[in-house]
PDB file of N, CA and C in Angstrom:
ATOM      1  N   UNK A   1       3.594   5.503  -3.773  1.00  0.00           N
ATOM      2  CA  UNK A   1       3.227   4.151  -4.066  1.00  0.00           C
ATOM      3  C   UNK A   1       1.938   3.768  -3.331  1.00  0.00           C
ATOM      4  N   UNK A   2       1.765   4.049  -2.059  1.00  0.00           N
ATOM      5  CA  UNK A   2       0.758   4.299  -1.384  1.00  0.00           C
ATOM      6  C   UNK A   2      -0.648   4.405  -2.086  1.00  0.00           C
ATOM      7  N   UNK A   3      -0.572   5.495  -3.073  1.00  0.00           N
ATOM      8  CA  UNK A   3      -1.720   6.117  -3.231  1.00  0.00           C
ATOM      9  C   UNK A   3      -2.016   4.972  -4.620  1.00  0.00           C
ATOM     10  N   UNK A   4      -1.345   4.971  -5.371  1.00  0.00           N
ATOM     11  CA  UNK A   4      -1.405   4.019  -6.413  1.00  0.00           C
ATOM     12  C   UNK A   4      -2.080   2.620  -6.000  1.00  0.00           C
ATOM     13  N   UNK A   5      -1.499   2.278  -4.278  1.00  0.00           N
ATOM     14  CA  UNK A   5      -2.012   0.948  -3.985  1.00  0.00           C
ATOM     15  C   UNK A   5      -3.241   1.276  -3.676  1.00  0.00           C
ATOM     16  N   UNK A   6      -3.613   1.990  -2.815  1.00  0.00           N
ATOM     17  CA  UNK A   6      -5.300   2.349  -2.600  1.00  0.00           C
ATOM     18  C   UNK A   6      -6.108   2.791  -3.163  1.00  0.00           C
ATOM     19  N   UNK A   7      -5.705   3.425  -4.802  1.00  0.00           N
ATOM     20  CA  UNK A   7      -6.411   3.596  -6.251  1.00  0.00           C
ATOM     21  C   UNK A   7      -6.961   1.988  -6.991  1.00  0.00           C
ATOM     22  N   UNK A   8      -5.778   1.816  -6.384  1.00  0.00           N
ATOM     23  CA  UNK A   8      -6.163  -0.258  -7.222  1.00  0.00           C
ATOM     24  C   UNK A   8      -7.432  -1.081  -5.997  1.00  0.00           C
ATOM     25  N   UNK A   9      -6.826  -0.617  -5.081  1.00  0.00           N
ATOM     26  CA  UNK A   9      -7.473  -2.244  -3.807  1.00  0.00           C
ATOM     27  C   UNK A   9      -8.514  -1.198  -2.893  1.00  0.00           C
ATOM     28  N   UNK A  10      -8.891   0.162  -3.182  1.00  0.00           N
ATOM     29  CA  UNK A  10      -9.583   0.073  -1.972  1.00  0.00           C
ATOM     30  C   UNK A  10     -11.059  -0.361  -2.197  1.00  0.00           C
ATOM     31  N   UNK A  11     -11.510  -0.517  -3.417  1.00  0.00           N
ATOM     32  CA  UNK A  11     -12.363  -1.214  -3.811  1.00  0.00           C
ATOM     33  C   UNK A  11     -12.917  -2.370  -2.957  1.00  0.00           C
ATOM     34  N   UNK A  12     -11.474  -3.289  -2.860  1.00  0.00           N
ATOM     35  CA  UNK A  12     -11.703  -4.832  -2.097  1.00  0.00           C
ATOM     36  C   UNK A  12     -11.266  -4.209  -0.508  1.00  0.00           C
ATOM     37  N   UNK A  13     -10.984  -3.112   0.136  1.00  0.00           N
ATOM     38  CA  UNK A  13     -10.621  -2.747   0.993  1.00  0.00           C
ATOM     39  C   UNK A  13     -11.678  -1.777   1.839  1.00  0.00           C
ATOM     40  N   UNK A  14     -12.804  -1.849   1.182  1.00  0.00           N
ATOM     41  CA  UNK A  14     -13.790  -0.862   2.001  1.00  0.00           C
ATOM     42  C   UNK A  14     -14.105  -1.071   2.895  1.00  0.00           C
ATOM     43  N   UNK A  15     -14.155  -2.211   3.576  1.00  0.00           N
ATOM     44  CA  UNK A  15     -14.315  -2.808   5.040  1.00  0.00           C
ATOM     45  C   UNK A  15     -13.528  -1.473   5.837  1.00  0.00           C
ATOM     46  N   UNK A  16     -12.473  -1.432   5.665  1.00  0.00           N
ATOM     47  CA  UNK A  16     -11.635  -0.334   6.564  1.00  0.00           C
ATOM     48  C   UNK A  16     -12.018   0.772   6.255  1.00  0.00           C
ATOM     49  N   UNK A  17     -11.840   1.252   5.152  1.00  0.00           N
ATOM     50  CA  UNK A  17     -12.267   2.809   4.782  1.00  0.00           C
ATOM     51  C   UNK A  17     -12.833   2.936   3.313  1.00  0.00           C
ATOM     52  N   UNK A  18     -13.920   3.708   2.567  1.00  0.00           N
ATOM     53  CA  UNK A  18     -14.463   4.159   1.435  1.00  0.00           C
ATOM     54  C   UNK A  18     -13.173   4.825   0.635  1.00  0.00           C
ATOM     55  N   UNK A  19     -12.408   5.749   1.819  1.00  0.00           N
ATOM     56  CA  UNK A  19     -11.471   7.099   1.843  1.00  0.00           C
ATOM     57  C   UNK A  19     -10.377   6.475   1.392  1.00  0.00           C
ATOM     58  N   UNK A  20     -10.013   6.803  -0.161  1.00  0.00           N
ATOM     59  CA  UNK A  20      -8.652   6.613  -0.717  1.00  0.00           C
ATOM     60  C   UNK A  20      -7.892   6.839  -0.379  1.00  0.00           C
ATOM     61  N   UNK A  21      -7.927   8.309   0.426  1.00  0.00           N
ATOM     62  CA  UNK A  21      -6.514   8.948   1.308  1.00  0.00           C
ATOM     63  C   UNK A  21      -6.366   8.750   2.624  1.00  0.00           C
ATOM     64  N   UNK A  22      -7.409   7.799   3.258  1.00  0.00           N
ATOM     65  CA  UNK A  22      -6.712   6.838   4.446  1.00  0.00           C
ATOM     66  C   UNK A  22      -6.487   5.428   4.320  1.00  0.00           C
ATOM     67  N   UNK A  23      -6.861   4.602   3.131  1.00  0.00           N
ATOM     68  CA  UNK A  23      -6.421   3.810   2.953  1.00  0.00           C
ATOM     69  C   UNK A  23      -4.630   3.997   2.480  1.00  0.00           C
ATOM     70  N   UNK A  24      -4.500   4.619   1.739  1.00  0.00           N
ATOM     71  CA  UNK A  24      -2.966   5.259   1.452  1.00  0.00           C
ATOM     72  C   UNK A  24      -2.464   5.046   2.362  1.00  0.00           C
ATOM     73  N   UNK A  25      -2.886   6.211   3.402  1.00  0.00           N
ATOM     74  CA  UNK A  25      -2.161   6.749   5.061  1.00  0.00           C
ATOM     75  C   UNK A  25      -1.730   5.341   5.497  1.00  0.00           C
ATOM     76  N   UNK A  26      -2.977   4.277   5.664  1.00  0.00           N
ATOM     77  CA  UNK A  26      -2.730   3.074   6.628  1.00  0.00           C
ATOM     78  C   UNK A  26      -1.859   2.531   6.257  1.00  0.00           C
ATOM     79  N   UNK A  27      -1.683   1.877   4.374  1.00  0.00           N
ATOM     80  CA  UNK A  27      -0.655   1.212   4.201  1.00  0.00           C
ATOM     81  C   UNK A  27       0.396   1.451   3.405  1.00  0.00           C
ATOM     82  N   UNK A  28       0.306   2.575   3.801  1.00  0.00           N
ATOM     83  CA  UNK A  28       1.937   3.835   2.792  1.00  0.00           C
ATOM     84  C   UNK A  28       3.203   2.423   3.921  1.00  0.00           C
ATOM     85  N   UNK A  29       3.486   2.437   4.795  1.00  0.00           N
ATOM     86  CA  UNK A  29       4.325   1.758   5.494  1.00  0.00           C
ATOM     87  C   UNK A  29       4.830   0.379   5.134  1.00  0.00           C
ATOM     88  N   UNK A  30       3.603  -0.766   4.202  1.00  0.00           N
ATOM     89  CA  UNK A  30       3.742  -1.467   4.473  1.00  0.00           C
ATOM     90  C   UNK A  30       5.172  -2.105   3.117  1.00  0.00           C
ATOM     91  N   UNK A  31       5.037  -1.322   2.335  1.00  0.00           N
ATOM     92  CA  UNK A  31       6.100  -1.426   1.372  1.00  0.00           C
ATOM     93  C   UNK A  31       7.902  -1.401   1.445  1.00  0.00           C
ATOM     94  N   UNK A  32       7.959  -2.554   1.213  1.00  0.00           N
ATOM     95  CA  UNK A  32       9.941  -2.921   1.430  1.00  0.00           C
ATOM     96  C   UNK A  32      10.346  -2.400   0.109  1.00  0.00           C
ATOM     97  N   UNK A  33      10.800  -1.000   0.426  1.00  0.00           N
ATOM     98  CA  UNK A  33      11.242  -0.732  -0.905  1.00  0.00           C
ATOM     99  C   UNK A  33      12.064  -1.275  -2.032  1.00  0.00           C
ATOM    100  N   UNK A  34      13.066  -2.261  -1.190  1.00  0.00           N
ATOM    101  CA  UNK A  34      14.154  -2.729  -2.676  1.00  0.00           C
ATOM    102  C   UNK A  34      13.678  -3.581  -3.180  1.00  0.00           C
ATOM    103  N   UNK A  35      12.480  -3.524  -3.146  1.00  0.00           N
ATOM    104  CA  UNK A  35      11.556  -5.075  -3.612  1.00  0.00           C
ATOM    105  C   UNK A  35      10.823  -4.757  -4.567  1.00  0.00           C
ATOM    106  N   UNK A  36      10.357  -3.271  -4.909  1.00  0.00           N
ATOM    107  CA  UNK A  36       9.101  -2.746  -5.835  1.00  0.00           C
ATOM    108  C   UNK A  36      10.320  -1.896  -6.825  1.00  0.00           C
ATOM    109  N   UNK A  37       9.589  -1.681  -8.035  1.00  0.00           N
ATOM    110  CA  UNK A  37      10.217  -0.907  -9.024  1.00  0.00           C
ATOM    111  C   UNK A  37       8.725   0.046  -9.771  1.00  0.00           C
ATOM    112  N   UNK A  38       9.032   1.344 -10.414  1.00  0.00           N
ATOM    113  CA  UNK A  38       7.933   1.912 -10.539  1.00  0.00           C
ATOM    114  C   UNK A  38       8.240   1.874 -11.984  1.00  0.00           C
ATOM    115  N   UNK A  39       6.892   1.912 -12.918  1.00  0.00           N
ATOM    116  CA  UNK A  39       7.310   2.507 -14.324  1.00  0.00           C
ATOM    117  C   UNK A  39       6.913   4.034 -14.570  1.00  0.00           C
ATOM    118  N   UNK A  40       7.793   4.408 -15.166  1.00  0.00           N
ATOM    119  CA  UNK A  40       7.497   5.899 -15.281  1.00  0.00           C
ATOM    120  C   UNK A  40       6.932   6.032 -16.723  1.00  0.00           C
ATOM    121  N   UNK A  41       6.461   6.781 -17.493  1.00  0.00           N
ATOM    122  CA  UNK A  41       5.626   7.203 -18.548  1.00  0.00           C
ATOM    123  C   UNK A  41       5.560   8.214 -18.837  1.00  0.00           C
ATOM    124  N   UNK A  42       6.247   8.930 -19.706  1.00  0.00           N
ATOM    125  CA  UNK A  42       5.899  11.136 -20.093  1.00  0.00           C
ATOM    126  C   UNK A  42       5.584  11.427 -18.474  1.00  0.00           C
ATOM    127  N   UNK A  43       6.642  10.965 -17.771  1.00  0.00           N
ATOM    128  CA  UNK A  43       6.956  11.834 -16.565  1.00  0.00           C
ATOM    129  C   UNK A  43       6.453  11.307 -15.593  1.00  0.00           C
ATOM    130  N   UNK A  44       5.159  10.661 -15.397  1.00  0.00           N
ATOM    131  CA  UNK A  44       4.045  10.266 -14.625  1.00  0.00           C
ATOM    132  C   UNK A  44       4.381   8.801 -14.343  1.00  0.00           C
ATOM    133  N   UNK A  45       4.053   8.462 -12.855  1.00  0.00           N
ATOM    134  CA  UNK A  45       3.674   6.641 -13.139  1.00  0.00           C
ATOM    135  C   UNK A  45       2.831   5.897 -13.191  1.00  0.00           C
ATOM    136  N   UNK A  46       3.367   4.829 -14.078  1.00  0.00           N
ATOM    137  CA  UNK A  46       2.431   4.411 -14.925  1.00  0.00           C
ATOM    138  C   UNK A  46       2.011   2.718 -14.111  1.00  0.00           C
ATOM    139  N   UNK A  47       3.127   2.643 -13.397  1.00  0.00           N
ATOM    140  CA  UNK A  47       2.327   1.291 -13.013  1.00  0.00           C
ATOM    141  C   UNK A  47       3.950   1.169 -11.723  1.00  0.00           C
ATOM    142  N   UNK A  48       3.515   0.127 -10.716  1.00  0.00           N
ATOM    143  CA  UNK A  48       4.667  -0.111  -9.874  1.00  0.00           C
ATOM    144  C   UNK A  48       4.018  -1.805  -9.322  1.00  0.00           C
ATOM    145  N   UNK A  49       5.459  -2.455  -9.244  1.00  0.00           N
ATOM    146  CA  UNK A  49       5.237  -4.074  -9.225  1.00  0.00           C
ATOM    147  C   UNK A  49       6.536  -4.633  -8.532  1.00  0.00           C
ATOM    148  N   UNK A  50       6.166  -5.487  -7.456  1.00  0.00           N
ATOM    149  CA  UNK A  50       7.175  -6.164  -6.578  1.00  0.00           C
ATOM    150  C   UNK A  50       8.049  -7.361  -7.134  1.00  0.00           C
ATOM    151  N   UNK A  51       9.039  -7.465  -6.980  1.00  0.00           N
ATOM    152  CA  UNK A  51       9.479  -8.914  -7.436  1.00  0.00           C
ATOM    153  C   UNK A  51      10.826  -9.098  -6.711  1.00  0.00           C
ATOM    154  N   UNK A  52      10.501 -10.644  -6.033  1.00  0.00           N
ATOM    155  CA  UNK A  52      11.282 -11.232  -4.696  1.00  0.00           C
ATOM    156  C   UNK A  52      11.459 -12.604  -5.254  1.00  0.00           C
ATOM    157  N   UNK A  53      12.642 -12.815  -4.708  1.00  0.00           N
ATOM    158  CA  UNK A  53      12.877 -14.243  -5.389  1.00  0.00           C
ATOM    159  C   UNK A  53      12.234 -15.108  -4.167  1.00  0.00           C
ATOM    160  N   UNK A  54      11.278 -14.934  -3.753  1.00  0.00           N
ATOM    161  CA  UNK A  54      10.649 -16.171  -3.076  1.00  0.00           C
ATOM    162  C   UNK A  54      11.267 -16.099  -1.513  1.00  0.00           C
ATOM    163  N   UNK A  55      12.074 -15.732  -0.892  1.00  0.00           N
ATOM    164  CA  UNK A  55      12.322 -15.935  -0.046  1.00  0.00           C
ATOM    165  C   UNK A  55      12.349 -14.216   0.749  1.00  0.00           C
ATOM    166  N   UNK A  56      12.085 -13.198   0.308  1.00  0.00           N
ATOM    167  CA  UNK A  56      12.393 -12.572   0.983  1.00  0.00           C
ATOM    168  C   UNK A  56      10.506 -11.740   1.078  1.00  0.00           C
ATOM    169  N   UNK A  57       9.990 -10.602   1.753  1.00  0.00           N
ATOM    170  CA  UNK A  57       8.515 -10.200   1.493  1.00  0.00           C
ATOM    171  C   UNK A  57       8.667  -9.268   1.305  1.00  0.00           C
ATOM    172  N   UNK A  58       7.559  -8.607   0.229  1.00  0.00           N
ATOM    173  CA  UNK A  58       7.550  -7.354  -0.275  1.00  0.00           C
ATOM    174  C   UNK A  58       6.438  -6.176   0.014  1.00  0.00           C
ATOM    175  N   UNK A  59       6.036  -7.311   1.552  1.00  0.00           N
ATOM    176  CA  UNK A  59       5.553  -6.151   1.870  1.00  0.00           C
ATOM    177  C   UNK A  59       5.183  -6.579   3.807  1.00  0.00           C
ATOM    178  N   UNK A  60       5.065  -5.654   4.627  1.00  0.00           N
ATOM    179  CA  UNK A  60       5.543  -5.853   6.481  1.00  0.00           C
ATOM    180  C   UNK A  60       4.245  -4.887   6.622  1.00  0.00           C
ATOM    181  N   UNK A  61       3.405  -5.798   7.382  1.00  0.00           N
ATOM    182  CA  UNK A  61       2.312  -5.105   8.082  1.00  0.00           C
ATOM    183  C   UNK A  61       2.862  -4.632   9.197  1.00  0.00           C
ATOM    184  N   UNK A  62       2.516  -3.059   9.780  1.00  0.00           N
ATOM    185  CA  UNK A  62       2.711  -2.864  11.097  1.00  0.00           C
ATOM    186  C   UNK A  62       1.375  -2.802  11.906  1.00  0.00           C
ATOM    187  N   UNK A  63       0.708  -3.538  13.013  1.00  0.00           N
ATOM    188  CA  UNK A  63      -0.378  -3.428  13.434  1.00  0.00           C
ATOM    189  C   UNK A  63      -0.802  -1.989  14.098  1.00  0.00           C
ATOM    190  N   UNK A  64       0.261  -1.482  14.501  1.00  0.00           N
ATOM    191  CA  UNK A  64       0.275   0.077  15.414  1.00  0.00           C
ATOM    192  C   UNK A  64      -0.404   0.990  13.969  1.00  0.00           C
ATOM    193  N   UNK A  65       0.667   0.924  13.017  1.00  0.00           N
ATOM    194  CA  UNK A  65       0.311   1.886  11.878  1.00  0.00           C
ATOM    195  C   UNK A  65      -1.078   1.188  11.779  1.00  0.00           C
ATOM    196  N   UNK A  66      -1.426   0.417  11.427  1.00  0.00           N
ATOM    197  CA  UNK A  66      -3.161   0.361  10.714  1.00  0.00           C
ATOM    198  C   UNK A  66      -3.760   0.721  12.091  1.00  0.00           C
ATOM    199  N   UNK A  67      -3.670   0.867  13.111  1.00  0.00           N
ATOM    200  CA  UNK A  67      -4.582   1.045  14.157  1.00  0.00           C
ATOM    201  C   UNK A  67      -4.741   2.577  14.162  1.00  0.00           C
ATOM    202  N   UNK A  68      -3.224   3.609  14.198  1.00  0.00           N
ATOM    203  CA  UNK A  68      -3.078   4.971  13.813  1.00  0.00           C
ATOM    204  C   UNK A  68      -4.316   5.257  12.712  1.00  0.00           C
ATOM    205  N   UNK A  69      -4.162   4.418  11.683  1.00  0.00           N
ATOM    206  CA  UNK A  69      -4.928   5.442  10.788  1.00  0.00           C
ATOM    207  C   UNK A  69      -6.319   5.004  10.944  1.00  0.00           C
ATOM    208  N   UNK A  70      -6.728   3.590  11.143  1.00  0.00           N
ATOM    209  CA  UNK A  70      -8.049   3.072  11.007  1.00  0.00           C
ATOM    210  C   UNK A  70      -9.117   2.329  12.055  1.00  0.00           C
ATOM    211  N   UNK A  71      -8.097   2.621  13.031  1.00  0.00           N
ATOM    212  CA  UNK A  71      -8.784   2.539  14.604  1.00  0.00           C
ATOM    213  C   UNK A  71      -8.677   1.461  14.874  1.00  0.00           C
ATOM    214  N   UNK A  72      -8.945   1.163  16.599  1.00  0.00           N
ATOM    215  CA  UNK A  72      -8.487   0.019  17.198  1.00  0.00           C
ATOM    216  C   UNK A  72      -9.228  -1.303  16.334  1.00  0.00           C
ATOM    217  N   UNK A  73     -10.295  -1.084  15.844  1.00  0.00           N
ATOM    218  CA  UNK A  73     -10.893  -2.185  15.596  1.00  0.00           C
ATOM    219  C   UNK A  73     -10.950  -3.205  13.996  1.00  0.00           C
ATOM    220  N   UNK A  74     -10.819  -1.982  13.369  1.00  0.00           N
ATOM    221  CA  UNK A  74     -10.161  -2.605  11.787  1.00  0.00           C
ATOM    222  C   UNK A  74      -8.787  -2.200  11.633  1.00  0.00           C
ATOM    223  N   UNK A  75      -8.070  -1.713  12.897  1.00  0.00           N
ATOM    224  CA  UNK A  75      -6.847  -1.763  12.589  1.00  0.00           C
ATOM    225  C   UNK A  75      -6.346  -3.145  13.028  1.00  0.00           C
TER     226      UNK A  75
END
C-alpha cells in the first residue's frame, strides 16, 4: 500500500524525497489497516481507499519512523 501511496503523492511530497522507494519506506507505517480496502483487478491492484466513519483515523504518523527513513530534519 505503501508504494501505491508514494506512486500517487510523492509528486506533492518532494520536499522529503524525489525517491519513490523512500517515500514508501517513510510512510509504509502510517496506515491503520482495518480502515483501507484494496481493489484488485486480473490479479493486480488497482486502486486502495480508506473509509472511517468519522470518528476513528486512517492513518498514525510515527515521528521516529519518518526521522529513520528521512532524517532528523524532514523527518
Amino acid at each position: 500500500m505503501s508504494k501505491i501511496f508514494a506512486e500517487g503523492f510523492t509528486q506533492w511530497l518532494v520536499f522529503f524525497s524525489k525517491d519513490k522507494n523512500v517515500i514508501a519506506k517513510a510512510f509504509a507505517h502510517m496506515f491503520i489497516l482495518v480502515q483501507f480496502f484494496v481493489a484488485i483487478a486480473n490479479g493486480e491492484i488497482a486502486g486502495v481507499t480508506a473509509c472511517t466513519d468519522g470518528t476513528k483515523k486512517s492513518v498514525r504518523l510515527d515521528k521516529k519512523e519518518l526521522r529513520k527513513h528521512l532524517g532528523f530534519f524532514n523527518g
